[in-house]
C-alpha atoms as a PDB file:
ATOM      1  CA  UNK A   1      -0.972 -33.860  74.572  1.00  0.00           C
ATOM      2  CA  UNK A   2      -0.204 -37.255  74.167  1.00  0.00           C
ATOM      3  CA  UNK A   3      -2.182 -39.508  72.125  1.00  0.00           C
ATOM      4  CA  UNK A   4      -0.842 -43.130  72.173  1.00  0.00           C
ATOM      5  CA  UNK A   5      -1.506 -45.179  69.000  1.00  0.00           C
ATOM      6  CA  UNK A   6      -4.384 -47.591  68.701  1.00  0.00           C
ATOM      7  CA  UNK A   7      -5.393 -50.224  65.523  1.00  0.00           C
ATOM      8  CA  UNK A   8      -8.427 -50.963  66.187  1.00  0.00           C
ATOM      9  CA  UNK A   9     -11.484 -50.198  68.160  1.00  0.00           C
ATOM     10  CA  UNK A  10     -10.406 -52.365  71.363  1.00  0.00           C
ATOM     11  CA  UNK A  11      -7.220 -50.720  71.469  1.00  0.00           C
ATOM     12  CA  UNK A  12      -8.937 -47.334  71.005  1.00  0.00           C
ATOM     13  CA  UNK A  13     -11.233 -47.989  74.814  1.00  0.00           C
ATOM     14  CA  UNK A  14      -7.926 -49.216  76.210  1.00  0.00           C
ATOM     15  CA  UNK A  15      -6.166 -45.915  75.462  1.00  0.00           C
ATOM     16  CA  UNK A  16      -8.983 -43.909  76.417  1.00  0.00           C
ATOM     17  CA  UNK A  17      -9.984 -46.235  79.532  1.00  0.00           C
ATOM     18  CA  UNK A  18      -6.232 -45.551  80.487  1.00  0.00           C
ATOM     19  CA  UNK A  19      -7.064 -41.845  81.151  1.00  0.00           C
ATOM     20  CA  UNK A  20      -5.592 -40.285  77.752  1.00  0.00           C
ATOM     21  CA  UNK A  21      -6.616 -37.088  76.124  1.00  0.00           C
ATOM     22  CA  UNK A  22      -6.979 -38.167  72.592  1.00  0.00           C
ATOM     23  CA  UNK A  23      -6.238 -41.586  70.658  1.00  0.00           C
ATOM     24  CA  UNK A  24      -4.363 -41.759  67.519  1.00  0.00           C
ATOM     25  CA  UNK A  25      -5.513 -44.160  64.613  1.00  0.00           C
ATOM     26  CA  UNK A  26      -2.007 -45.626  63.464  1.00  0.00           C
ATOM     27  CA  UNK A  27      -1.892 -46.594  59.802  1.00  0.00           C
ATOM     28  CA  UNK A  28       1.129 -48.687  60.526  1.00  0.00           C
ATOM     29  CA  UNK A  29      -1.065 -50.622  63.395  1.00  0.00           C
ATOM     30  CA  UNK A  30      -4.283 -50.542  60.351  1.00  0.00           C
ATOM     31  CA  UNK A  31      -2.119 -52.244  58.058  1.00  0.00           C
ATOM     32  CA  UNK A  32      -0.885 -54.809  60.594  1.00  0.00           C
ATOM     33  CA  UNK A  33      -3.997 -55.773  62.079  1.00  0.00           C
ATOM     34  CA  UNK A  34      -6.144 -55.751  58.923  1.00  0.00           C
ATOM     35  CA  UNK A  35      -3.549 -57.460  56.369  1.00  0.00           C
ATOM     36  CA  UNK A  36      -0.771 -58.860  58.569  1.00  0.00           C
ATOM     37  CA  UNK A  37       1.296 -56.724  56.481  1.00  0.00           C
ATOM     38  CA  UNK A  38       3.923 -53.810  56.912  1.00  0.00           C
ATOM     39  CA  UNK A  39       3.129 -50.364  55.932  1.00  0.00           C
ATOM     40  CA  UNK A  40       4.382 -49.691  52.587  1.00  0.00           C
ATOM     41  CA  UNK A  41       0.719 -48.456  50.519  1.00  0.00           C
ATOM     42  CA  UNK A  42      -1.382 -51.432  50.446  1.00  0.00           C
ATOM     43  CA  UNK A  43      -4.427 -50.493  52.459  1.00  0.00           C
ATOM     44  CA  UNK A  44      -7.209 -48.427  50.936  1.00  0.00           C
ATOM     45  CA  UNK A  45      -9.088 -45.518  51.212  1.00  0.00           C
ATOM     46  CA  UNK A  46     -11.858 -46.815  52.212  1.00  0.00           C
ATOM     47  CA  UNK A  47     -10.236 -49.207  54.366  1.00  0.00           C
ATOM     48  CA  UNK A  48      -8.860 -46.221  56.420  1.00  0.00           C
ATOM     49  CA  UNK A  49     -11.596 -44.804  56.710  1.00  0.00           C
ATOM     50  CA  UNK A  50     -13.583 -47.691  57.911  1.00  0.00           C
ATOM     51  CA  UNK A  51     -10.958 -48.380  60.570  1.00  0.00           C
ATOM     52  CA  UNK A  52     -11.281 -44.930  61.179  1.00  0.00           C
ATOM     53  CA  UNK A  53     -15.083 -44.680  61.940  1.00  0.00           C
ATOM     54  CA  UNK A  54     -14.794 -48.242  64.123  1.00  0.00           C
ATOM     55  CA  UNK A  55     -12.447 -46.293  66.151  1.00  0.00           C
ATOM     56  CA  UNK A  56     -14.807 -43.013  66.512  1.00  0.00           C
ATOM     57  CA  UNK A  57     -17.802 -45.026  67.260  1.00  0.00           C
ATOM     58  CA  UNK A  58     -15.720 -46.810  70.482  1.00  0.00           C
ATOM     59  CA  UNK A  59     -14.432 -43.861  71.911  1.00  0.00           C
ATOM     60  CA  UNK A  60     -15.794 -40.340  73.265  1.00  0.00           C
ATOM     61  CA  UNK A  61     -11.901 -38.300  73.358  1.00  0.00           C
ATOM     62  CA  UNK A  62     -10.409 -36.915  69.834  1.00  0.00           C
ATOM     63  CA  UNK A  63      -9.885 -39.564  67.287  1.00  0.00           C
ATOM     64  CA  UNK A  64      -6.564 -38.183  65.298  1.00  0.00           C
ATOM     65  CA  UNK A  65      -5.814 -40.314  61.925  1.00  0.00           C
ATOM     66  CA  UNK A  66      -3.478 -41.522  59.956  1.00  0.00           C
ATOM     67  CA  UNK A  67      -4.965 -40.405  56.114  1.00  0.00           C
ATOM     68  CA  UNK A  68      -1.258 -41.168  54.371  1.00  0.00           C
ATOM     69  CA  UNK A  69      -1.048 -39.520  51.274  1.00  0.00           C
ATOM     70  CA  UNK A  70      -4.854 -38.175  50.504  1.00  0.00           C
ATOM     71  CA  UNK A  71      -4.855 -41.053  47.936  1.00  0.00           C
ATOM     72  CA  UNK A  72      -4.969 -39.302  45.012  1.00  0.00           C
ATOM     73  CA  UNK A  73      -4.418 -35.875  43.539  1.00  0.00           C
ATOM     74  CA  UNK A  74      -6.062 -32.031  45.000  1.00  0.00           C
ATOM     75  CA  UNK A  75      -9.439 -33.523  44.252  1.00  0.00           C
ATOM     76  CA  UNK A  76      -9.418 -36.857  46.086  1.00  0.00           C
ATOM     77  CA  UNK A  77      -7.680 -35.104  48.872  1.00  0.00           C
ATOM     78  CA  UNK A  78     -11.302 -33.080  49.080  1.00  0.00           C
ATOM     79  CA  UNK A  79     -13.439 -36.512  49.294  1.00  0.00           C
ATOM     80  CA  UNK A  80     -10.762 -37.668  52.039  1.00  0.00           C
ATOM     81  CA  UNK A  81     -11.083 -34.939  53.964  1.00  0.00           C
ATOM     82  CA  UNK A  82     -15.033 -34.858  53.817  1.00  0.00           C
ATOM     83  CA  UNK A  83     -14.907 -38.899  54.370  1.00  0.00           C
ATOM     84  CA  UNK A  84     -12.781 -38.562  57.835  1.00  0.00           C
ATOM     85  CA  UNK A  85     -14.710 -35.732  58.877  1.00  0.00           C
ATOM     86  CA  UNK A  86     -18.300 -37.559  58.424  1.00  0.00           C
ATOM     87  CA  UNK A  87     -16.245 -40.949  60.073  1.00  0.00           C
ATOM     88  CA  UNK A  88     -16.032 -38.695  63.599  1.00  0.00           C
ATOM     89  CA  UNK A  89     -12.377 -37.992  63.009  1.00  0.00           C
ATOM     90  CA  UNK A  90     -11.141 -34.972  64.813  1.00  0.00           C
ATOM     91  CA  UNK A  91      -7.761 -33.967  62.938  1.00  0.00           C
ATOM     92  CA  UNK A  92      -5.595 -36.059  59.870  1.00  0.00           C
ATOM     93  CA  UNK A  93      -2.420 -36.369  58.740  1.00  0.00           C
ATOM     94  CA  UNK A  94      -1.621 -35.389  55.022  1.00  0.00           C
ATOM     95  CA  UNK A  95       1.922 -36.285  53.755  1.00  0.00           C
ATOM     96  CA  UNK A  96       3.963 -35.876  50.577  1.00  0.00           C
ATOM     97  CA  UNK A  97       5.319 -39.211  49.866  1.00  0.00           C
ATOM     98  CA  UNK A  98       4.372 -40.646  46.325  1.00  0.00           C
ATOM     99  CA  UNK A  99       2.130 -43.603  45.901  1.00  0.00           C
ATOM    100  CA  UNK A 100       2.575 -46.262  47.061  1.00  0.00           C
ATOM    101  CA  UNK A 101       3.548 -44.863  50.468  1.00  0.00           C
ATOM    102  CA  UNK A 102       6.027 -46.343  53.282  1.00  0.00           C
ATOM    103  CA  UNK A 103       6.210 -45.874  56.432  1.00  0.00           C
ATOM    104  CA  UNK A 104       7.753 -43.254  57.345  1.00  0.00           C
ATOM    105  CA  UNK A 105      10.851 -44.660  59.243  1.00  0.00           C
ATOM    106  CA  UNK A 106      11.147 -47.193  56.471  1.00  0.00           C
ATOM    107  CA  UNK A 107      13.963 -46.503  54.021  1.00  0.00           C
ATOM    108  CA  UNK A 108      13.442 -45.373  50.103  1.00  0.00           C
ATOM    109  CA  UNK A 109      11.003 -42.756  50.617  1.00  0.00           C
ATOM    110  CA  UNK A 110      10.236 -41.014  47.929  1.00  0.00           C
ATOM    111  CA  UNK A 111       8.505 -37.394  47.973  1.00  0.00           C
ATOM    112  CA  UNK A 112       6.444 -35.607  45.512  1.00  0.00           C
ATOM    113  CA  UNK A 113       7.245 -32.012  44.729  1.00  0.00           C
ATOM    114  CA  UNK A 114       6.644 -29.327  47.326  1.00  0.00           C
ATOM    115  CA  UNK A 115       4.084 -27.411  45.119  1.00  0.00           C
ATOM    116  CA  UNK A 116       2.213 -30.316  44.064  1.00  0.00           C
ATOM    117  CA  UNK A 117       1.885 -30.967  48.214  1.00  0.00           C
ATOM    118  CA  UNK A 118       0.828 -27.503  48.663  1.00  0.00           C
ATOM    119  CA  UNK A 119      -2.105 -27.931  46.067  1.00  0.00           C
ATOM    120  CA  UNK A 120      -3.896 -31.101  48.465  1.00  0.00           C
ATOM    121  CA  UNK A 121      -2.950 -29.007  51.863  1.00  0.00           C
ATOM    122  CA  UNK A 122      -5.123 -25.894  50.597  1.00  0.00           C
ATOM    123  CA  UNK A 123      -8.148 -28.504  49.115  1.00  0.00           C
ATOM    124  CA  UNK A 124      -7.899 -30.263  52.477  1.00  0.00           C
ATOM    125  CA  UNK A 125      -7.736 -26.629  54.233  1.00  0.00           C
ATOM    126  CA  UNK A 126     -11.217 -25.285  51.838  1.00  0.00           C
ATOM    127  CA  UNK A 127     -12.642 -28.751  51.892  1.00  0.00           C
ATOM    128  CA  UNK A 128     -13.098 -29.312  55.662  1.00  0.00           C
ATOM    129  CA  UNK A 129     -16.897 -28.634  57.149  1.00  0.00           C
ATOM    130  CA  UNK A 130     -15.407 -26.913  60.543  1.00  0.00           C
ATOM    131  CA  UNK A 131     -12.554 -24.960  61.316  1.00  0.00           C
ATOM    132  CA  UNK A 132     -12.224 -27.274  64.656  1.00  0.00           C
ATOM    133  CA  UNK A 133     -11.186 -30.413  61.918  1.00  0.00           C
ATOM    134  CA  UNK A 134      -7.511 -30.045  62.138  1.00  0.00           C
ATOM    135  CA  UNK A 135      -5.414 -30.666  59.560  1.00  0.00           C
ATOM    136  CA  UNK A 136      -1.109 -32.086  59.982  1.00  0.00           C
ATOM    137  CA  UNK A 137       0.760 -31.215  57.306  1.00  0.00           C
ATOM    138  CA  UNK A 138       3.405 -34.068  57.512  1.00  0.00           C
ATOM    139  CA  UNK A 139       6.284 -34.131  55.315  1.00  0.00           C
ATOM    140  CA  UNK A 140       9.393 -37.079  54.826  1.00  0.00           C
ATOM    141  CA  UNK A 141      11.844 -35.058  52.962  1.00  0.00           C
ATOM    142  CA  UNK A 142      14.364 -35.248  55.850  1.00  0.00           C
ATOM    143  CA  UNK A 143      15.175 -38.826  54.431  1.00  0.00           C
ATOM    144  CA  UNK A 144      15.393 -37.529  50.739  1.00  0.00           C
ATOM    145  CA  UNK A 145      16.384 -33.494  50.401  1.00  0.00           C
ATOM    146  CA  UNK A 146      18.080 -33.389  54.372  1.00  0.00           C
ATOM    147  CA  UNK A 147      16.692 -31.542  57.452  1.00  0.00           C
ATOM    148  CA  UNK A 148      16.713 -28.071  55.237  1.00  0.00           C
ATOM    149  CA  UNK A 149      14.787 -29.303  52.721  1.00  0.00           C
ATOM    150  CA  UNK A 150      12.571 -30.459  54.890  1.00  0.00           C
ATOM    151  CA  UNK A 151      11.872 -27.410  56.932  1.00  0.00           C
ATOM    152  CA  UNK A 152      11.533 -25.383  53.803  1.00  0.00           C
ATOM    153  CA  UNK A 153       8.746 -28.068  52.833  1.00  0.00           C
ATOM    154  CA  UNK A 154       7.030 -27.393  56.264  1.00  0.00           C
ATOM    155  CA  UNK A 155       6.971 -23.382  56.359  1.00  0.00           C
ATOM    156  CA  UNK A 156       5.258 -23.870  52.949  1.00  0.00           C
ATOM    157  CA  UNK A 157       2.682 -26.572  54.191  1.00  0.00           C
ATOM    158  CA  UNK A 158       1.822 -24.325  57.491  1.00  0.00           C
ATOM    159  CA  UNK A 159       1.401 -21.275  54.520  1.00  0.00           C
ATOM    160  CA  UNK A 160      -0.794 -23.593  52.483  1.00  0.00           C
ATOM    161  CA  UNK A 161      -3.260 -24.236  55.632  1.00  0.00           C
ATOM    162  CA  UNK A 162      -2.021 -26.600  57.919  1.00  0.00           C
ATOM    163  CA  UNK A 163      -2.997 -26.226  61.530  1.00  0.00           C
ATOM    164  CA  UNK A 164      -0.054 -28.465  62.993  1.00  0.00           C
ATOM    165  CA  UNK A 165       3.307 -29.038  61.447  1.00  0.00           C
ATOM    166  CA  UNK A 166       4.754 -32.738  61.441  1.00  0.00           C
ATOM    167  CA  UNK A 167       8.309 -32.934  60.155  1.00  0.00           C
ATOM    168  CA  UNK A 168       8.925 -37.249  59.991  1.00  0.00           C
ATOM    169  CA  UNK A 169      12.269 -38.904  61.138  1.00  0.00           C
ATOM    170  CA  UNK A 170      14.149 -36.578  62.498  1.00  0.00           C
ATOM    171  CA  UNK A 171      17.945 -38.120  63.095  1.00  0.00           C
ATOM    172  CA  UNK A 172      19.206 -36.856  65.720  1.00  0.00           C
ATOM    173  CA  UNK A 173      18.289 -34.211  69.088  1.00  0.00           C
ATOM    174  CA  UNK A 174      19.738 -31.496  67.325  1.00  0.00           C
ATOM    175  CA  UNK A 175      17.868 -31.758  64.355  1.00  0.00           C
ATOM    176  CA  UNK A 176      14.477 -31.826  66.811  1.00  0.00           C
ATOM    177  CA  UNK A 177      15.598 -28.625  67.958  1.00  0.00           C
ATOM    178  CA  UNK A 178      16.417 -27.419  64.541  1.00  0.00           C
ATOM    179  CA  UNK A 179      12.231 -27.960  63.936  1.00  0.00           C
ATOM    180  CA  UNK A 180      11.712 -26.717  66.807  1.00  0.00           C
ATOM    181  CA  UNK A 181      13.514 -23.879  66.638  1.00  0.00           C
ATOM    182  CA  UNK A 182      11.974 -23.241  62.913  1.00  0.00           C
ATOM    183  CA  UNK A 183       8.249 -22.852  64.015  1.00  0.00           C
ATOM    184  CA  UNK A 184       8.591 -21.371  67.421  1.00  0.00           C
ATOM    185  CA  UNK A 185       4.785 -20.415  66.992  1.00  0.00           C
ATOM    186  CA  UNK A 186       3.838 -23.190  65.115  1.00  0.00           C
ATOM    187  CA  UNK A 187       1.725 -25.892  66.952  1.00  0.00           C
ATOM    188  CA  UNK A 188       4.221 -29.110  66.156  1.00  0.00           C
ATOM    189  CA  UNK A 189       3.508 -32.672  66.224  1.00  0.00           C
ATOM    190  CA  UNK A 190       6.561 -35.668  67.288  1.00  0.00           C
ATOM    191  CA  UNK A 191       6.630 -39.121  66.285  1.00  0.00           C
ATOM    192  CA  UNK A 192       7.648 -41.295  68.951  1.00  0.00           C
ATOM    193  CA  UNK A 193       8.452 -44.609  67.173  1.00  0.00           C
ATOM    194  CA  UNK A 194      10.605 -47.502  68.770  1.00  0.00           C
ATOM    195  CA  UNK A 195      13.288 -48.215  67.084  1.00  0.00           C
ATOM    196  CA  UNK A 196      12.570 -45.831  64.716  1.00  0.00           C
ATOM    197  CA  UNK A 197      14.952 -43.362  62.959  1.00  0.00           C
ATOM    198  CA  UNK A 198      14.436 -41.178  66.113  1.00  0.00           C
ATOM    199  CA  UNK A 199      15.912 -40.892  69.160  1.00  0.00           C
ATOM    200  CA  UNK A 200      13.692 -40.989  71.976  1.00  0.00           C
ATOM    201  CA  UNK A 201      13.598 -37.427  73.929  1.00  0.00           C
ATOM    202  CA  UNK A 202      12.662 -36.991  77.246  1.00  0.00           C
ATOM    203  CA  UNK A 203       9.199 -35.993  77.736  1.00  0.00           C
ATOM    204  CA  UNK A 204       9.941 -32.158  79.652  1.00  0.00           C
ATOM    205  CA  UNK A 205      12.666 -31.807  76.616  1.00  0.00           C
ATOM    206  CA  UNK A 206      10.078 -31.784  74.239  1.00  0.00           C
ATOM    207  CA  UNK A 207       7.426 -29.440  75.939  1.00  0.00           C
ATOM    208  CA  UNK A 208      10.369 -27.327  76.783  1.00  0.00           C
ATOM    209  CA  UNK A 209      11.147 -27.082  72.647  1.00  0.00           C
ATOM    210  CA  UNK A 210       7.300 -26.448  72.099  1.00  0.00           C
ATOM    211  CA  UNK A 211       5.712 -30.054  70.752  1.00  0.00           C
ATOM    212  CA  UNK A 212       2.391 -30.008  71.508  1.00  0.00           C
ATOM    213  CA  UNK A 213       1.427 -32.821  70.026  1.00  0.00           C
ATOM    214  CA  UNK A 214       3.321 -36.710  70.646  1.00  0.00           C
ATOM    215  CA  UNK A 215       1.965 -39.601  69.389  1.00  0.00           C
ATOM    216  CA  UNK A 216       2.831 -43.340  69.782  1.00  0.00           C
ATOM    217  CA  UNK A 217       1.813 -44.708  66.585  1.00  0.00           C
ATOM    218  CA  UNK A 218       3.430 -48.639  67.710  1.00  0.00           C
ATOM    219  CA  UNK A 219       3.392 -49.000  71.530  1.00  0.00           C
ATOM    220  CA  UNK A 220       0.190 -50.175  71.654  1.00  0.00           C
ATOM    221  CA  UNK A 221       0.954 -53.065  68.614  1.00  0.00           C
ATOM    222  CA  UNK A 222       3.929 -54.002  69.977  1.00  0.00           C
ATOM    223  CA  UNK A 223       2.950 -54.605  73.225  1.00  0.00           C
ATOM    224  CA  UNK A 224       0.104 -56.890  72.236  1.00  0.00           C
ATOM    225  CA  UNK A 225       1.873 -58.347  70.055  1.00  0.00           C
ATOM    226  CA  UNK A 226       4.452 -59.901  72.807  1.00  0.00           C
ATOM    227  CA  UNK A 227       1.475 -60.842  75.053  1.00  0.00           C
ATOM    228  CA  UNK A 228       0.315 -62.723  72.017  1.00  0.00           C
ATOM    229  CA  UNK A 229       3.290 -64.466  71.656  1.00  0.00           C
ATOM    230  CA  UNK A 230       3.950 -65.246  74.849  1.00  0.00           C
ATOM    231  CA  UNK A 231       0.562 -66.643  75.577  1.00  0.00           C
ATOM    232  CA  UNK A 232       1.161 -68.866  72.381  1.00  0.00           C
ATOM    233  CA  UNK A 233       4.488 -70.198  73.108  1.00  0.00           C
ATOM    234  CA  UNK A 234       2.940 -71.383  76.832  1.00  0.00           C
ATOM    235  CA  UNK A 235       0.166 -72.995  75.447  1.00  0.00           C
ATOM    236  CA  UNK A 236       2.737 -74.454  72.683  1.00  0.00           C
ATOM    237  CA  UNK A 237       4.493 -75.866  75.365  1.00  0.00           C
ATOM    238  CA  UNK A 238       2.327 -76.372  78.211  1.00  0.00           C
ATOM    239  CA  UNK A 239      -1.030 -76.872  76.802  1.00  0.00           C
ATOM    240  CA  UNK A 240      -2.517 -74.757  79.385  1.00  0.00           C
ATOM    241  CA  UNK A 241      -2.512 -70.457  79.412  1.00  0.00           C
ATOM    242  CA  UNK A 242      -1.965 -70.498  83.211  1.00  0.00           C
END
């Protein structure tokens, strides 16, 4: 499935008006379009979630979210859950960076410790009203312990509860695999970022390795972001939009 990212509710009709499956609510594109800021921790909880809901209410296919770090400790990771869920929200993504968060193809990540992750993912798991709520267990360790670290991270999130498996930043094609190859049973999301520490992969390549899930958190915000400036610079220097 591919779910193409969207930051706020006009973006979320476009993606669904263009024929797509599912929309994902980028917290990169949030934190851009609300603050005119990058994504390094500054927007809310509740700001999320009101993003979130705006989205929901717009469109009728899945609404997947960004919900960073569950903002908090085991407990808040309960309201978060229970707060997306009411907002319309079909599946989140939990990750184990500390607070404040970056994004995740920013450099200087810092993680918290595996078991501590574990703890939110099994609240999130018991806190959830349906079983149909999904929940991604992301993690960034590639950037901090390496790819093994990582995958050790992600065989004890999927224990802990979580429905998909998103391991962030992958390097290289080989370490793709390498996930891959780790959870061949194991619904997996990809993060298709431009520019990103990522290399794009062929979209056959990665149904053929078993990702079931690709999103395309920035397409959307970039793109409109060029029109926008484009637009600007010909009124700028024409004083007409023509």
């Amino acid at each position: 499935m591919l779910a193409p990212g969207a930051y706020d509710a006009l973006s979320a009709r476009l993606v669904e008006q263009a024929g797509f499956e599912a929309v994902y609510m980028t917290g990169f594109g949030t934190a851009a379009s609300l603050l005119g800021r990058p994504d390094i921790g500054l927007l809310t909880f509740s700001e999320m979630v009101d993003n979130a809901r705006r989205i929901g209410q717009a469109v009728e296919i899945p609404v997947i979210a960004d919900a960073d770090n569950g903002y908090g400790n085991p407990i808040n990771v309960i309201r978060t859950v229970r707060e997306y869920e009411a907002a319309g929200v079909s599946a989140i993504h939990l990750e184990d960076q500390i607070s404040p968060k970056k994004c995740g193809h920013m450099e200087g990540k810092e993680v918290i410790e595996a078991s501590e992750m574990v703890e939110k993912l099994c609240a999130a798991a018991e806190a959830r009203s349906s079983e149909d709520f999904l929940i991604i267990g992301r993690t960034d360790a590639r950037a901090v312990e390496g790819m093994d670290g990582a995958l050790e991270r992600a065989r004890l999130y999927r224990e802990a509860g979580a429905d998909v498996i998103f391991v962030e930043a992958p390097q290289s094609e080989v370490e793709i695999s390498a996930v891959a190859e780790a959870f061949p049973d194991v619904p997996l999301l990809f993060n298709w970022v431009e520019s990103g520490k990522t290399p794009p992969v062929p979209l056959e390549r990665l149904k053929e390795l078993g990702f079931r899930l690709i999103i395309f958190p920035v397409s959307t915000l970039l793109a409109a972001t060029r029109s926008v400036q484009e637009v600007l610079a010909a009124i700028r220097a024409d004083g007409s939009s023509r």
